[in-house]
Every structure is written in C-alpha cells, then in structure tokens.
C-alpha atoms as a PDB file:
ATOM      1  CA  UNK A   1      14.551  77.711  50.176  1.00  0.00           C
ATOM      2  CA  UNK A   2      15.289  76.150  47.261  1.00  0.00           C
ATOM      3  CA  UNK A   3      18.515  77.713  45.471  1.00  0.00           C
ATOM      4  CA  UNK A   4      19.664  77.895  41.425  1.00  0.00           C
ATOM      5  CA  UNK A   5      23.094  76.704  41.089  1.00  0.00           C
ATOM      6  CA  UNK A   6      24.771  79.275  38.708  1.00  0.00           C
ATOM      7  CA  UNK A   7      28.162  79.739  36.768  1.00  0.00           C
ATOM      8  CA  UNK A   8      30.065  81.772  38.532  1.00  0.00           C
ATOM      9  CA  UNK A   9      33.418  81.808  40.440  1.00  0.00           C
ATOM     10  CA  UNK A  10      32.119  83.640  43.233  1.00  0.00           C
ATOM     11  CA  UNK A  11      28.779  82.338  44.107  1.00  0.00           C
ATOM     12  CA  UNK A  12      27.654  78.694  44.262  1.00  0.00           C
ATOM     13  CA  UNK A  13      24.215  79.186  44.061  1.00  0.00           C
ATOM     14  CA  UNK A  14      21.404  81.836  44.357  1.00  0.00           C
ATOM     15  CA  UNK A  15      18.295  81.314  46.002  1.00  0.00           C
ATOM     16  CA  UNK A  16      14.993  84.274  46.580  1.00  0.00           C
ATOM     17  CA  UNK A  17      11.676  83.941  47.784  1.00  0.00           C
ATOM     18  CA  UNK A  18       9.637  86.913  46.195  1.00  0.00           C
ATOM     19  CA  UNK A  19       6.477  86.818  48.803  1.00  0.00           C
ATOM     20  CA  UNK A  20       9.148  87.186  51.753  1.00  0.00           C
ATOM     21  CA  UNK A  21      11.838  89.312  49.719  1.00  0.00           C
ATOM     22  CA  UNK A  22      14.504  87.179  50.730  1.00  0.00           C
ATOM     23  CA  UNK A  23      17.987  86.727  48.655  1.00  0.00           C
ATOM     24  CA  UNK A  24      19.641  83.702  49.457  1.00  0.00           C
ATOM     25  CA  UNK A  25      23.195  83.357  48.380  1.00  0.00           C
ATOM     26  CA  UNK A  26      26.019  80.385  48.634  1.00  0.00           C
ATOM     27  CA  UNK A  27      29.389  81.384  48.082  1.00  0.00           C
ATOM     28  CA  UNK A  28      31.541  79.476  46.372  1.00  0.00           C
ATOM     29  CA  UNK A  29      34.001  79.771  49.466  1.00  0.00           C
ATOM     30  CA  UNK A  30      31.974  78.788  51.860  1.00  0.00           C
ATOM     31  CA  UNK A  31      29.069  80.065  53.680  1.00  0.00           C
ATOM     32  CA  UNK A  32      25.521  80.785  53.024  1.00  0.00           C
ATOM     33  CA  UNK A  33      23.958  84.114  53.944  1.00  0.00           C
ATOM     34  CA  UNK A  34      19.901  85.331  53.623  1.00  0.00           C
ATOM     35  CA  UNK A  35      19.719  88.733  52.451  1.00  0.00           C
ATOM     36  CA  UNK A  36      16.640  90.635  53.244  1.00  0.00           C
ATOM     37  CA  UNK A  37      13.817  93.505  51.719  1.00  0.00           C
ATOM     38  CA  UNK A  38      15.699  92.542  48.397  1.00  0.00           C
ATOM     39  CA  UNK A  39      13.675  93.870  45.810  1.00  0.00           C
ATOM     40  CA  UNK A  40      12.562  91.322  42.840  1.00  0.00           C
ATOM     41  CA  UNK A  41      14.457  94.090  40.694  1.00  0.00           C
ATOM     42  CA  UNK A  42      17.887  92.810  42.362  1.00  0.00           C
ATOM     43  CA  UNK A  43      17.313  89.080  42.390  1.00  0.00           C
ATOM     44  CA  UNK A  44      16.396  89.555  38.385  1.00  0.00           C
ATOM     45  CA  UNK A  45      19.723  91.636  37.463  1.00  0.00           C
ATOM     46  CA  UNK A  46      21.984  89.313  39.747  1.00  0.00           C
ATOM     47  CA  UNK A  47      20.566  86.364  37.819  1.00  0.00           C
ATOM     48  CA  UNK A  48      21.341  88.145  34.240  1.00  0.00           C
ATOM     49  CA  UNK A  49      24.434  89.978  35.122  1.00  0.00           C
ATOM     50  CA  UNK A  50      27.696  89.286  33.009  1.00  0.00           C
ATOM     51  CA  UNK A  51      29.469  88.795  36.298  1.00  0.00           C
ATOM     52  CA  UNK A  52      27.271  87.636  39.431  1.00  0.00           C
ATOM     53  CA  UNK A  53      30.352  88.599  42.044  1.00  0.00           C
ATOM     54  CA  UNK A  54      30.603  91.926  40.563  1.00  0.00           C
ATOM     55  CA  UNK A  55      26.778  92.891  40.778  1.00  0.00           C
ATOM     56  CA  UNK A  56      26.535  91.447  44.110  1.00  0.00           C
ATOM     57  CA  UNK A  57      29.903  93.689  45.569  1.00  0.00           C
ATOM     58  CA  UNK A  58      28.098  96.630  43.297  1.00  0.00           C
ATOM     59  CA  UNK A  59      24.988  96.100  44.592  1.00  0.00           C
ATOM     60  CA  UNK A  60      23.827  93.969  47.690  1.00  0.00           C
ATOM     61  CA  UNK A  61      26.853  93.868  49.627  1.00  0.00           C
ATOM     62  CA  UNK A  62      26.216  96.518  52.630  1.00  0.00           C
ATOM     63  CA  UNK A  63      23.170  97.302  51.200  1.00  0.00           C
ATOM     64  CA  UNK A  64      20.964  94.975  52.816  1.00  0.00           C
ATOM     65  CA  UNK A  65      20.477  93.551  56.207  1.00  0.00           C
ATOM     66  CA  UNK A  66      21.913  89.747  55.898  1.00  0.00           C
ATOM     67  CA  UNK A  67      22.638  86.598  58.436  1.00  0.00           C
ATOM     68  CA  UNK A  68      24.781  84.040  57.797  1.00  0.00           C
ATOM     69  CA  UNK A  69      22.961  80.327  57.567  1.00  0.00           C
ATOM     70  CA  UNK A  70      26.268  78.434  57.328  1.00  0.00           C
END
C-alpha cells in the first residue's frame, strides 16, 4: 500500500485502501500497523485533523482491529 507522508510528530505516514477499508499507519517511533473496517469517514478526518496523534488516540486507537507490519 502506498502511504502519504504527513506533518506530524506522531505519525510518519498514513496509508488506506478504500475498496479493502484498510488504514495503514507508520509511526514516527517505529512500527507500522494495518488498521481494519476503517470507514472512508476516518481516513478523511485523520488526514484534515489539526493534530493527526490526537484524532488517532481519539478515534482509532482500540477501536479497530489492527496488526502490526513492522
């Protein structure tokens, strides 16, 4: 999947696949992780959020089923 590198001191950059509903995140820390049924909704307001590492702990961390890539 190809990902978007964004500004942000959290998250490296942000990757989603809208036929599979697939978030793909990389942290700026290390790690990437798939995040799955993610609504298009989601992927649009992380992308245009004031602060990406705040929507994501608001609203995809714990709310979806993820795996960690690497």
């Amino acid at each position: 999947m190809n990902r978007t590198p964004v500004d942000s001191s959290a998250l490296r950059s942000v990757g989603y696949d809208a036929a599979l509903l697939v978030l793909e995140l990389e942290f700026v820390h290390g790690g990437v992780y798939t995040y799955d049924a993610v609504p298009g909704r989601v992927h649009r307001e992380l992308m245009a959020a004031e602060s990406l590492g705040r929507y994501f702990v608001r609203r995809i961390r714990g709310r979806y089923a993820y795996r960690r890539l690497g």
